[in-house]
N, C-alpha and C. Protein backbone atom coordinates (compact mmCIF):
# COMPACT_ATOMS: atom_id res chain seq x y z
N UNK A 1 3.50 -223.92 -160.08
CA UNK A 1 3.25 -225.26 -160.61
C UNK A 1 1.76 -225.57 -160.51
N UNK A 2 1.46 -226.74 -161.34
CA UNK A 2 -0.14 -227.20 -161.43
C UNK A 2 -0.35 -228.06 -160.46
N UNK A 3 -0.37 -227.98 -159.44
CA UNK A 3 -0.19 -229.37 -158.56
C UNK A 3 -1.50 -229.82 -158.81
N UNK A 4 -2.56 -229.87 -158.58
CA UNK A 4 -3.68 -230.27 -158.95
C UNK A 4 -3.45 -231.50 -160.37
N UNK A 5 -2.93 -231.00 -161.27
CA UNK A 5 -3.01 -231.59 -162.55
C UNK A 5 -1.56 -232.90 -162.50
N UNK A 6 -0.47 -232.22 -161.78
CA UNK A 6 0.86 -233.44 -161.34
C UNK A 6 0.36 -233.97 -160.24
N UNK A 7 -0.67 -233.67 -159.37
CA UNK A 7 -0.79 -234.67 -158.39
C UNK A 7 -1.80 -235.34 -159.17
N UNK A 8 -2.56 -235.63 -160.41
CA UNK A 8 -3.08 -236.38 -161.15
C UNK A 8 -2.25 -237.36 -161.93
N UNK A 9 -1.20 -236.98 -162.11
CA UNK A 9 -0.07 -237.47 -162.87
C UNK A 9 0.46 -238.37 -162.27
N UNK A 10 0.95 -237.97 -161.02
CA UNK A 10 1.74 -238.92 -159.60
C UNK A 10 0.61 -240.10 -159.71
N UNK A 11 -0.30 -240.04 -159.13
CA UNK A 11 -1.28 -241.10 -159.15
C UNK A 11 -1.26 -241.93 -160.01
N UNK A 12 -1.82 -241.60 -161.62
CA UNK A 12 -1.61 -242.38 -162.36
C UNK A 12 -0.44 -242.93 -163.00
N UNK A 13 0.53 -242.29 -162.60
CA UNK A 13 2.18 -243.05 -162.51
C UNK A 13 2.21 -244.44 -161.91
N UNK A 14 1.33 -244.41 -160.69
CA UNK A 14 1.79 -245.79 -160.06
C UNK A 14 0.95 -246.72 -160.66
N UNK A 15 0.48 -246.47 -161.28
CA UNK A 15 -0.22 -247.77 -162.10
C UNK A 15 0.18 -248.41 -163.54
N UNK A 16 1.14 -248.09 -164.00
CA UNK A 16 1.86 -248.37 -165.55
C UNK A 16 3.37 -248.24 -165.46
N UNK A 17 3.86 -249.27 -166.28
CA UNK A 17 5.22 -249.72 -166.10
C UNK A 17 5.97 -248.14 -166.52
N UNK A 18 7.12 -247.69 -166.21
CA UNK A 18 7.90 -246.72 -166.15
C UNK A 18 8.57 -246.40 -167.65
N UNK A 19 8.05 -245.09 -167.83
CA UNK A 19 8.44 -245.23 -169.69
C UNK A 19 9.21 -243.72 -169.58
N UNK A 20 10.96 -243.31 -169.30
CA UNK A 20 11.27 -241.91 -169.33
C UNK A 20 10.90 -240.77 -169.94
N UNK A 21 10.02 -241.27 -171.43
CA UNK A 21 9.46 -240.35 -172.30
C UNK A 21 7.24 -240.43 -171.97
N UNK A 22 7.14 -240.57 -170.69
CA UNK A 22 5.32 -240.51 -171.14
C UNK A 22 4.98 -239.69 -170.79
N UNK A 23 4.28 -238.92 -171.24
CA UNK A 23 3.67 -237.42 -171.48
C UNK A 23 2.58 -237.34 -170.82
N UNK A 24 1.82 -238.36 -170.45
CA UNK A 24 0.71 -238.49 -169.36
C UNK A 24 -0.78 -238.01 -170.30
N UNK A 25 -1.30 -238.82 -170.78
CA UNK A 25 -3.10 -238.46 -171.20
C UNK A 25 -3.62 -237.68 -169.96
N UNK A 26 -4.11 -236.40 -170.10
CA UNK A 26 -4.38 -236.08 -169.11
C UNK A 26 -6.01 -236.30 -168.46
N UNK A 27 -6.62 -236.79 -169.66
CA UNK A 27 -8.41 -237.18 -169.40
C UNK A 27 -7.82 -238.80 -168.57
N UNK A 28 -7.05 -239.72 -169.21
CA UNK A 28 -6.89 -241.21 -168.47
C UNK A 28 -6.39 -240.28 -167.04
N UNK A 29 -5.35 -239.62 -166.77
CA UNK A 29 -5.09 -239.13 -165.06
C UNK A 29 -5.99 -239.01 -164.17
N UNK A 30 -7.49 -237.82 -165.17
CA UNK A 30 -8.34 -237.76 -164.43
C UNK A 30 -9.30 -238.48 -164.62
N UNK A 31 -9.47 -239.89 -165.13
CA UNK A 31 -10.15 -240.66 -165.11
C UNK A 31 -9.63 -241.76 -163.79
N UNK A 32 -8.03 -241.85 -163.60
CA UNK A 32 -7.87 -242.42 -162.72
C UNK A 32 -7.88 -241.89 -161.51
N UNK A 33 -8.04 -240.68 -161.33
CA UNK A 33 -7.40 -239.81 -160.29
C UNK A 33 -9.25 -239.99 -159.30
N UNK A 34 -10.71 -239.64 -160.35
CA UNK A 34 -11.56 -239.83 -159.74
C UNK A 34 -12.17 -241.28 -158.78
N UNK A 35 -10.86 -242.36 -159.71
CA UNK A 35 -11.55 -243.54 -158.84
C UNK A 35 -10.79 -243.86 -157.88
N UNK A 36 -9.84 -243.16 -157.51
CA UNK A 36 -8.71 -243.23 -156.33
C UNK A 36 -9.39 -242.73 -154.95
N UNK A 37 -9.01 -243.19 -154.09
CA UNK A 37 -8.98 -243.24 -152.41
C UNK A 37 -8.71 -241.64 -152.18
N UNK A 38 -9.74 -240.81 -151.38
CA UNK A 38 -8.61 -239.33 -150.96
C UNK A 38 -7.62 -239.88 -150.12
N UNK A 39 -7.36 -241.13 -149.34
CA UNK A 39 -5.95 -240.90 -148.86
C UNK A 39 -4.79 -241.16 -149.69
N UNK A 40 -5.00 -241.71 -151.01
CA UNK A 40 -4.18 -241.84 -152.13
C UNK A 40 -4.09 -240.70 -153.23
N UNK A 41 -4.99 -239.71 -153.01
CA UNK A 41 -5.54 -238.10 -153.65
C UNK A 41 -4.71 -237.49 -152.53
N UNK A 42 -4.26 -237.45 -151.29
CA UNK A 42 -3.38 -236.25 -150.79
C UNK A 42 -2.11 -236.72 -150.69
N UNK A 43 -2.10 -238.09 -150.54
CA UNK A 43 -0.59 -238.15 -150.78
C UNK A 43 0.13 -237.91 -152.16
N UNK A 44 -0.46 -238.18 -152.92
CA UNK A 44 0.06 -237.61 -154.40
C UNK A 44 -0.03 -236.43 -154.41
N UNK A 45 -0.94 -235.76 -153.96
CA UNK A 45 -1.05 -234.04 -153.85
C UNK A 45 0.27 -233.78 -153.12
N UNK A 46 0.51 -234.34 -151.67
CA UNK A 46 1.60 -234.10 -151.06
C UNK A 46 2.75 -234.27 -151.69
N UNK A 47 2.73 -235.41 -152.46
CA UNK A 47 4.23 -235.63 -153.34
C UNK A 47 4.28 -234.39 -154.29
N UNK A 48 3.09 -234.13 -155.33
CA UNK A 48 3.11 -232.39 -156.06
C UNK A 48 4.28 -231.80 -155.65
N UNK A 49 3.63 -231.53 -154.02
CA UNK A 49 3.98 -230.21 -153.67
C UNK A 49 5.61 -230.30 -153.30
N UNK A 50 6.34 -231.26 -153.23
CA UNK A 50 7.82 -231.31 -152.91
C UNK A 50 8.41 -231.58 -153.86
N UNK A 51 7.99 -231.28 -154.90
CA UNK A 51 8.85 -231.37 -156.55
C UNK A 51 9.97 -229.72 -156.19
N UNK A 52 9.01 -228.91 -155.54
CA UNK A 52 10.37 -227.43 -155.57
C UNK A 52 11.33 -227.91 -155.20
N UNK A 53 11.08 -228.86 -153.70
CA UNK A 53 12.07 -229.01 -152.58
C UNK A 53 13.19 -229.81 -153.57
N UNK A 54 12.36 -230.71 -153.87
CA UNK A 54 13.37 -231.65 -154.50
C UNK A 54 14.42 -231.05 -155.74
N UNK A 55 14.00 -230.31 -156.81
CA UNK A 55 14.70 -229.61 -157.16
C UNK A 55 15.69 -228.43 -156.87
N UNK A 56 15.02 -228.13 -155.98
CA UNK A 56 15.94 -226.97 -154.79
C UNK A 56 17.07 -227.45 -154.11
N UNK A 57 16.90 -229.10 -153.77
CA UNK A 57 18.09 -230.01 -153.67
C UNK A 57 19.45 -230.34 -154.49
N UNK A 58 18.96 -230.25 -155.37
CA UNK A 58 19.46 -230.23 -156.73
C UNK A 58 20.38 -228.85 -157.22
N UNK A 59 19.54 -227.69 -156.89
CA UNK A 59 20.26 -226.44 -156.98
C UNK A 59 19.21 -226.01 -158.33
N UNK A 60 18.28 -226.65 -158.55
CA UNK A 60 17.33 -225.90 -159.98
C UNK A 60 15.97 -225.20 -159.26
N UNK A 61 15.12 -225.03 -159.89
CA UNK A 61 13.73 -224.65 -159.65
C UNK A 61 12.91 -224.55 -160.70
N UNK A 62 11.95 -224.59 -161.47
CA UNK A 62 11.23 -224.66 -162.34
C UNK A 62 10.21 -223.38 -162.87
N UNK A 63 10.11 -222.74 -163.74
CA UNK A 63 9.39 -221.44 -164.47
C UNK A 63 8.76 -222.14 -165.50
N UNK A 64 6.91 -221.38 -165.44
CA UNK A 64 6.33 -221.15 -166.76
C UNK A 64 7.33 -221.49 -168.14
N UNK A 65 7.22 -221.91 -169.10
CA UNK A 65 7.74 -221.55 -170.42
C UNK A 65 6.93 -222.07 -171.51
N UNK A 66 6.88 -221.24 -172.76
CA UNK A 66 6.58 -221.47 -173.53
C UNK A 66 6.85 -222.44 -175.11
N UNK A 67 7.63 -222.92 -174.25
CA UNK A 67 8.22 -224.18 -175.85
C UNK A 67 6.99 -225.23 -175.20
N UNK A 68 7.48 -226.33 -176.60
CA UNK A 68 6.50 -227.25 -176.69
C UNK A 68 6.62 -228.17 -175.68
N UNK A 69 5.82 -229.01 -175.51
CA UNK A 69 5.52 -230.11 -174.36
C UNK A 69 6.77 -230.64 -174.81
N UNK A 70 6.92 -231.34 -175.86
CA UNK A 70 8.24 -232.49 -176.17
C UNK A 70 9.52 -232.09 -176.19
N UNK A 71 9.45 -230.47 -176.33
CA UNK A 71 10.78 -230.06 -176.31
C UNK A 71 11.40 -229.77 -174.56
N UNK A 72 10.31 -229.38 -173.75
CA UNK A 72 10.14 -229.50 -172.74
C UNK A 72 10.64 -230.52 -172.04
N UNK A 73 10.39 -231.61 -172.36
CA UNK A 73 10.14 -232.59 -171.78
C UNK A 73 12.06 -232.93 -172.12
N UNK A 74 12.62 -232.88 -173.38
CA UNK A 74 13.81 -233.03 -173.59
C UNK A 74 14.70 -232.68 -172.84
N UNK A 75 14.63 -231.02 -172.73
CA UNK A 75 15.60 -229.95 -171.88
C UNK A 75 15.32 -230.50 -170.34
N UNK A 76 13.62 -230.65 -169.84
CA UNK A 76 13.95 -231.37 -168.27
C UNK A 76 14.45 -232.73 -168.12
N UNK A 77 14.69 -233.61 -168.76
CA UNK A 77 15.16 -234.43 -168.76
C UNK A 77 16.59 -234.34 -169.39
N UNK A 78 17.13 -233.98 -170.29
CA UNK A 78 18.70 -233.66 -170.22
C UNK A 78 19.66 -233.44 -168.88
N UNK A 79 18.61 -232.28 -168.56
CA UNK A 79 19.18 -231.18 -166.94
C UNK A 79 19.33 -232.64 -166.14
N UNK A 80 18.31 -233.00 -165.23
CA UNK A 80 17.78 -234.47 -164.20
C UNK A 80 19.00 -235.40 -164.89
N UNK A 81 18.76 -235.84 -165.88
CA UNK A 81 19.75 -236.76 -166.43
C UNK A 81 20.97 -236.52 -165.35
N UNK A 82 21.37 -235.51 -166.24
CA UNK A 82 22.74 -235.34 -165.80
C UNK A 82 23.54 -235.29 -164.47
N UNK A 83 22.15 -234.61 -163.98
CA UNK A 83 22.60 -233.92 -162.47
C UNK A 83 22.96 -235.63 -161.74
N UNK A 84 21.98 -236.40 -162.09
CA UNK A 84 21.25 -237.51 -161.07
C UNK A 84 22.29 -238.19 -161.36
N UNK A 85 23.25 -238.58 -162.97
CA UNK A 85 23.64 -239.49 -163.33
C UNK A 85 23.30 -240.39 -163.96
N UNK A 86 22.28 -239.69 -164.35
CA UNK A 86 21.29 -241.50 -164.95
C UNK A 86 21.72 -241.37 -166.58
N UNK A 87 22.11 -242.54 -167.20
CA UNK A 87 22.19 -242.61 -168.75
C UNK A 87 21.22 -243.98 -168.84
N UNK A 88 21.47 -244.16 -170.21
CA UNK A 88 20.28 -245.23 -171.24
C UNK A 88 20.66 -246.40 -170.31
N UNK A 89 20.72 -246.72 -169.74
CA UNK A 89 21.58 -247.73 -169.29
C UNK A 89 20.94 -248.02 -167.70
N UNK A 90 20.80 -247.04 -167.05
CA UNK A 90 20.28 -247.05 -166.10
C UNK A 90 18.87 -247.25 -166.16
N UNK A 91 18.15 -246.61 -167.27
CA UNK A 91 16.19 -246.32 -168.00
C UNK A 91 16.42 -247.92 -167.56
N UNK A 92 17.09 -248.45 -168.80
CA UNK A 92 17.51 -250.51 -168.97
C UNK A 92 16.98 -250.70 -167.76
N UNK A 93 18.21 -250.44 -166.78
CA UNK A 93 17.61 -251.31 -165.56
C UNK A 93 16.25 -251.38 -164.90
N UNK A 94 15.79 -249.81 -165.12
CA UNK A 94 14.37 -249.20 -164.72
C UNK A 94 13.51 -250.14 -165.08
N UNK A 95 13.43 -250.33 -165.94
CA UNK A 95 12.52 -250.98 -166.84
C UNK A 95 12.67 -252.04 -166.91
N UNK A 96 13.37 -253.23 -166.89
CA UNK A 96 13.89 -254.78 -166.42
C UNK A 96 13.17 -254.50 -165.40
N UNK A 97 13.69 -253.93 -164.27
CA UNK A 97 13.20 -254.33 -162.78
C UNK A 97 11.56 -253.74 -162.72
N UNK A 98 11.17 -253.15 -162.73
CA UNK A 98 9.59 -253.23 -163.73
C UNK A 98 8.73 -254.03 -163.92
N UNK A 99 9.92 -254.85 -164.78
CA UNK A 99 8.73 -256.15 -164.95
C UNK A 99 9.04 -257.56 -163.99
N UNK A 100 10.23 -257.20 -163.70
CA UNK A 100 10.84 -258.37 -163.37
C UNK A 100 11.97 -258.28 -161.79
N UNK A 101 11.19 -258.32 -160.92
CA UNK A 101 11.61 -257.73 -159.63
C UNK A 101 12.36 -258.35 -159.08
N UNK A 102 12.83 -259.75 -159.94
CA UNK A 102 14.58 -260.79 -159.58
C UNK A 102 15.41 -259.76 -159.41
N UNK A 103 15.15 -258.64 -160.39
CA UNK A 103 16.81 -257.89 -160.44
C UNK A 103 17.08 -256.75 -159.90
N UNK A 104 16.53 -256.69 -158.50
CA UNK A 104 16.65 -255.73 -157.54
C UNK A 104 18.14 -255.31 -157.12
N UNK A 105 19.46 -256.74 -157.22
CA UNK A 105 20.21 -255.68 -157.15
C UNK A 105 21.16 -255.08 -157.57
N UNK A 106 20.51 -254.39 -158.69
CA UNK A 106 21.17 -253.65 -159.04
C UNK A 106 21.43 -251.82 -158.71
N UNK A 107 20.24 -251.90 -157.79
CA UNK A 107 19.82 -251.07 -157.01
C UNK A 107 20.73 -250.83 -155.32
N UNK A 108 21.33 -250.00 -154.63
CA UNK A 108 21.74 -250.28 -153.49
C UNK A 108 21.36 -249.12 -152.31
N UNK A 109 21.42 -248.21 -152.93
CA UNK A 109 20.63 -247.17 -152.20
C UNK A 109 21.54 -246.66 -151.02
N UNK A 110 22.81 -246.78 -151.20
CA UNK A 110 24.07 -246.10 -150.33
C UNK A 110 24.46 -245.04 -150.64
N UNK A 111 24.06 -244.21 -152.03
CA UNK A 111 24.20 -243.30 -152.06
C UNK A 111 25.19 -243.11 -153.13
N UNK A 112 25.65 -243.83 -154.22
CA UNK A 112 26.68 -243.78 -154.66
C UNK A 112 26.26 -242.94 -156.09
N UNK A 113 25.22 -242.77 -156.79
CA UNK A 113 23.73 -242.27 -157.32
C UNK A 113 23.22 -240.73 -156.51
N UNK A 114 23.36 -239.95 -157.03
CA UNK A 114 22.31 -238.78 -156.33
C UNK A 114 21.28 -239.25 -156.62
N UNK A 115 20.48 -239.79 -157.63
CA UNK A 115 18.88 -240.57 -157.94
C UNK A 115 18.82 -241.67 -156.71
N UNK A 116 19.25 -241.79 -156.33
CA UNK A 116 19.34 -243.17 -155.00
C UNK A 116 19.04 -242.04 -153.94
N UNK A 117 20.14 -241.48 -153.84
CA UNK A 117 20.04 -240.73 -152.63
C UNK A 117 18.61 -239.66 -152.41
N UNK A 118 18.18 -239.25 -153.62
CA UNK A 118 16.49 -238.16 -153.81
C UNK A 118 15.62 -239.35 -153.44
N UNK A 119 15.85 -240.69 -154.10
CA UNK A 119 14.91 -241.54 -154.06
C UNK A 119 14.76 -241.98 -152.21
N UNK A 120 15.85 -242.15 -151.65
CA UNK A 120 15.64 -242.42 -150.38
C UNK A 120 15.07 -241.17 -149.53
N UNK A 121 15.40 -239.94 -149.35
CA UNK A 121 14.89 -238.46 -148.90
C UNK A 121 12.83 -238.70 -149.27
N UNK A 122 12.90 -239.08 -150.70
CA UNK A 122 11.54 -239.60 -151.06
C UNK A 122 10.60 -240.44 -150.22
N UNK A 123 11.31 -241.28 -149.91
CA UNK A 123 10.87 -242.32 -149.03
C UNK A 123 10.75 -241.95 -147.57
N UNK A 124 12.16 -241.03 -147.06
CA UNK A 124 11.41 -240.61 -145.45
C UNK A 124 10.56 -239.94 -146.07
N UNK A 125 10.48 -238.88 -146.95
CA UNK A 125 8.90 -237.66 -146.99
C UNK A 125 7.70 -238.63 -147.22
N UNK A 126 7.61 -239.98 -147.84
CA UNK A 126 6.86 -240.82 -147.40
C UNK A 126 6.36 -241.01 -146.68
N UNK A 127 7.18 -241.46 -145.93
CA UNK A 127 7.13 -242.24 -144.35
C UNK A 127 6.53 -240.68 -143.43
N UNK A 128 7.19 -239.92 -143.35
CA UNK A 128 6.63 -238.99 -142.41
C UNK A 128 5.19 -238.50 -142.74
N UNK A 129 4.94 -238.35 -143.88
CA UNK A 129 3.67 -237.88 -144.38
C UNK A 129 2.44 -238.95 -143.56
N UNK A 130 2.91 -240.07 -144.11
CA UNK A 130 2.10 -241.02 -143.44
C UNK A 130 1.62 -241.14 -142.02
N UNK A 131 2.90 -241.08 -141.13
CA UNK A 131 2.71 -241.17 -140.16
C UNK A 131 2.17 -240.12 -139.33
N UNK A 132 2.65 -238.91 -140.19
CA UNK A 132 1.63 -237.98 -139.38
C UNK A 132 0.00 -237.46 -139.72
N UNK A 133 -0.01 -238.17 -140.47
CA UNK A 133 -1.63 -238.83 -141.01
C UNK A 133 -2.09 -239.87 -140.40
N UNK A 134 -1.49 -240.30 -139.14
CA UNK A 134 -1.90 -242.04 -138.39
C UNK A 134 -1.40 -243.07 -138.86
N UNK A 135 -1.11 -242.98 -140.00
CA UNK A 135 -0.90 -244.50 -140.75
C UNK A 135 0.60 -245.41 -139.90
N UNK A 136 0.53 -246.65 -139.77
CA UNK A 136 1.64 -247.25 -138.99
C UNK A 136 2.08 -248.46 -139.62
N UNK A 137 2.71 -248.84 -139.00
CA UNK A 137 3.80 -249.91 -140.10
C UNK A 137 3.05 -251.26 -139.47
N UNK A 138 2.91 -252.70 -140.61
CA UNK A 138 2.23 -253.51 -140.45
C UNK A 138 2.10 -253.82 -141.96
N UNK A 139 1.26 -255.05 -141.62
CA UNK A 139 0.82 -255.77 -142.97
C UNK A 139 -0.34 -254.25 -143.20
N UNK A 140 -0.09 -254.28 -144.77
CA UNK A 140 -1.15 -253.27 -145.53
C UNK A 140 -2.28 -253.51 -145.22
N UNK A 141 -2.96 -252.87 -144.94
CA UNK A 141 -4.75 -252.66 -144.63
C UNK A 141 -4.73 -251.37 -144.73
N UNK A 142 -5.27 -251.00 -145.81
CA UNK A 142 -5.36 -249.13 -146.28
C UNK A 142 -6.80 -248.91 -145.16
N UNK A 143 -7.57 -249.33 -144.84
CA UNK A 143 -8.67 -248.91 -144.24
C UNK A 143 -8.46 -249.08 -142.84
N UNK A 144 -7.21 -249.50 -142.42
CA UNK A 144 -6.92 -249.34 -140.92
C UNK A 144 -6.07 -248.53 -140.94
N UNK A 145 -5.08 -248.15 -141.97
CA UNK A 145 -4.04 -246.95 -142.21
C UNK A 145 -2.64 -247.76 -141.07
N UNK A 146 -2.70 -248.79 -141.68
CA UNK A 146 -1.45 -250.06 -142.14
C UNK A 146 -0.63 -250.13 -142.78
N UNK A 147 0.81 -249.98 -143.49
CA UNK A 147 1.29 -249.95 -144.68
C UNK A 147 3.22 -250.56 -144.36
N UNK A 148 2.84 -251.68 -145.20
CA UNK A 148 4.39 -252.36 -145.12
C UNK A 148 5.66 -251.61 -145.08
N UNK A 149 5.57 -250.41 -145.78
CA UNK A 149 6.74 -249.79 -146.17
C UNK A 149 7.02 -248.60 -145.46
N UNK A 150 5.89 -248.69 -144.63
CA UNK A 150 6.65 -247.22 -143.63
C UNK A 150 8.04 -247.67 -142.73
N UNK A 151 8.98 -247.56 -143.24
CA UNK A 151 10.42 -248.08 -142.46
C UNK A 151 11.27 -247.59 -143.54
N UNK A 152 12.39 -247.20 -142.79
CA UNK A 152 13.82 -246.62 -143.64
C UNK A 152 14.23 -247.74 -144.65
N UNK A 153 14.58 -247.24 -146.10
CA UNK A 153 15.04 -248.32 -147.04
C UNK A 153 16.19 -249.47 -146.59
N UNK A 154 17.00 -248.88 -145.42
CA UNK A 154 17.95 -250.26 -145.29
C UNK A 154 17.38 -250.92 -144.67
N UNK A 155 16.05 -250.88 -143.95
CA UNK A 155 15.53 -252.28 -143.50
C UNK A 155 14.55 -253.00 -144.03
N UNK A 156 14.39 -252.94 -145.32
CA UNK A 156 13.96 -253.54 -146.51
C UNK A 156 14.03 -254.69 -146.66
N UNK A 157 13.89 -255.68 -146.66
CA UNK A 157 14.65 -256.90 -147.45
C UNK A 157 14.53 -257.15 -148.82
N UNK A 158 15.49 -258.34 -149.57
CA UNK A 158 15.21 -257.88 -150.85
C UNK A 158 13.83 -258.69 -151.64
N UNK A 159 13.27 -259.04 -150.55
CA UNK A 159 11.64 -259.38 -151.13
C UNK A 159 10.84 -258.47 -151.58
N UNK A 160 11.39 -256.92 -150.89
CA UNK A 160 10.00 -256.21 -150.53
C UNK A 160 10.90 -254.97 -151.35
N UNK A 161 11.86 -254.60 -151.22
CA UNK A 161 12.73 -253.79 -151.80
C UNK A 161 12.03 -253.31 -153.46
N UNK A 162 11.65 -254.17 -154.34
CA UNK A 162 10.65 -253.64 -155.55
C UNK A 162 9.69 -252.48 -155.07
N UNK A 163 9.45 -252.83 -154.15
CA UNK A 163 7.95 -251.78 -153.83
C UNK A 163 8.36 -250.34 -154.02
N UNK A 164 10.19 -250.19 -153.59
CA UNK A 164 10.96 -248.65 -153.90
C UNK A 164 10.83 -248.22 -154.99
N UNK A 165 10.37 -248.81 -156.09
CA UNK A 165 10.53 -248.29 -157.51
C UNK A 165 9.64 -247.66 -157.56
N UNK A 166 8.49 -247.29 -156.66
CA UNK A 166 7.97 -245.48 -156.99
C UNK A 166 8.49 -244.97 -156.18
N UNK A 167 9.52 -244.70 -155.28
CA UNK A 167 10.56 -243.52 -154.23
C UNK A 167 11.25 -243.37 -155.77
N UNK A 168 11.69 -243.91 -156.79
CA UNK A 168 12.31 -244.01 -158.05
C UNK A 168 11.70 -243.51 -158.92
N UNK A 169 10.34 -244.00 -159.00
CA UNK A 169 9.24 -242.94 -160.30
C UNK A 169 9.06 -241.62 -159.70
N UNK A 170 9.38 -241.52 -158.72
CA UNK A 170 8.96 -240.34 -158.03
C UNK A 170 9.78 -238.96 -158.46
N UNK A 171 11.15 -239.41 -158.37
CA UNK A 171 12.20 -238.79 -158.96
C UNK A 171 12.27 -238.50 -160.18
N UNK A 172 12.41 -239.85 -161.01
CA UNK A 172 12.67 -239.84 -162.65
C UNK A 172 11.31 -239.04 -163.13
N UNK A 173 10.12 -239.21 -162.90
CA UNK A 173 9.00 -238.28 -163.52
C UNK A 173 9.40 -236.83 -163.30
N UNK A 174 10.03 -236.60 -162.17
CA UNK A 174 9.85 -234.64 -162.20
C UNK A 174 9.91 -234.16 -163.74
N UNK A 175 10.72 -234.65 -164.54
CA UNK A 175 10.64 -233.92 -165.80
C UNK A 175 9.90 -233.67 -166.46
N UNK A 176 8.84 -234.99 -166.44
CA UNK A 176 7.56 -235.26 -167.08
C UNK A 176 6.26 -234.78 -166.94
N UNK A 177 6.56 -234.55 -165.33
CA UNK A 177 5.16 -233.81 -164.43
C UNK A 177 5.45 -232.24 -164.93
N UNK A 178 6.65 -232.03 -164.78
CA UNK A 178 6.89 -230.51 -165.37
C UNK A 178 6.45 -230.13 -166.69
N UNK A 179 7.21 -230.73 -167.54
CA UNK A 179 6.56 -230.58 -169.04
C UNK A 179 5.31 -230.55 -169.27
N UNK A 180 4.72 -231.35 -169.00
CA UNK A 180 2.94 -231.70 -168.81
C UNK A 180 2.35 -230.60 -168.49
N UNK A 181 3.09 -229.77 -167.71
CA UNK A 181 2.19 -228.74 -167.36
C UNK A 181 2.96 -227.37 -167.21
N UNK A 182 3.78 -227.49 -168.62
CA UNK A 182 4.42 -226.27 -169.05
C UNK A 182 5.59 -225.33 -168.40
N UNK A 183 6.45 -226.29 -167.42
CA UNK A 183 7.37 -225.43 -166.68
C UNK A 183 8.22 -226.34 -167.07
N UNK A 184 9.78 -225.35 -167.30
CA UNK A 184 11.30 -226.25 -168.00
C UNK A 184 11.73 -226.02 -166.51
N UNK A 185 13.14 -226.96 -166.48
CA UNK A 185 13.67 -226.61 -165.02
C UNK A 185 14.75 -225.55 -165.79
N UNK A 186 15.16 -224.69 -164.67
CA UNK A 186 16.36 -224.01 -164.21
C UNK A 186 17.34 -223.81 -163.27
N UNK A 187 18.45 -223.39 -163.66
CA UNK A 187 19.19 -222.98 -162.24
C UNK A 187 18.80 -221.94 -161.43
């Protein structure tokens, strides 16, 4: 995999509302990627690098291929679809809650969803990454290495619970980060 080029991708993910089909500009990634924090440059690097795991969860893994980006992008997203459970219906909610973080719950994160359940696994590899980088739980102050959300998703409340929707982009992009940089998934 390109991690270099998907940990450009990850980054500029968290800054634009969630679209299942975006192909990622890759000059805007690295336009955003240079004005980013390195502690916001290795954790996206770190997220890169657990796209195997996460698919390895799954029972797939990802190869080179030569079809097109869009067709790419179809076949990894068909596969994810399916596995995760997610239909048009679910994108809906993605994207409502997006803009509009009233409608958190539709979200529950018990597991009833394999995309719930990757998305929470997401969130400890979060949390541990962090913490074994110093960072500790508290009101956010990135320059004291502070951050609200280092804590397990059930102790969330549903004020703060929006903030999960990248443990969520995190997931739903694998297809996208793949395509982008020329690998289909497989079994």
């Amino acid at each position: 995999m390109e991690i270099d080029t998907i940990s450009q991708m990850i980054n500029y993910a968290y800054s634009i509302e969630f679209d299942e089909y975006n192909m990622f500009d890759k000059d805007l990634c690295t336009e955003k990627w240079e004005q980013t924090s390195l502690e916001d440059q290795k954790s996206s690097t770190s997220q890169a690098m657990h796209i195997k795991n996460k698919l390895s969860w799954l029972g797939f893994k990802c190869e080179h291929s030569m079809v097109s980006t869009k067709e790419l992008l179809k076949i990894n997203r068909d596969i994810i679809d399916r596995v995760l459970g997610i239909n048009k219906d679910y994108y809906k909610k993605v994207k409502i809650l997006s803009k509009d973080k009233s409608e958190w719950g539709f979200f529950d994160f018990k597991g009833k969803l394999p995309i719930e359940e990757l998305a929470r696994i997401e969130h400890n590899r979060w949390n541990v990454y962090h913490q074994l980088n110093g960072w500790i739980y508290g009101e956010k102050d990135k320059v004291n290495k502070v951050h609200n959300c280092l804590k397990p998703l059930k102790e969330f409340e549903d004020t703060i619970k929006p903030t999960i929707l990248y443990d969520l982009y995190t997931i739903l992009y694998i297809p996208n980060y793949l395509a982008g940089t020329g690998f289909i998934i497989t079994k």
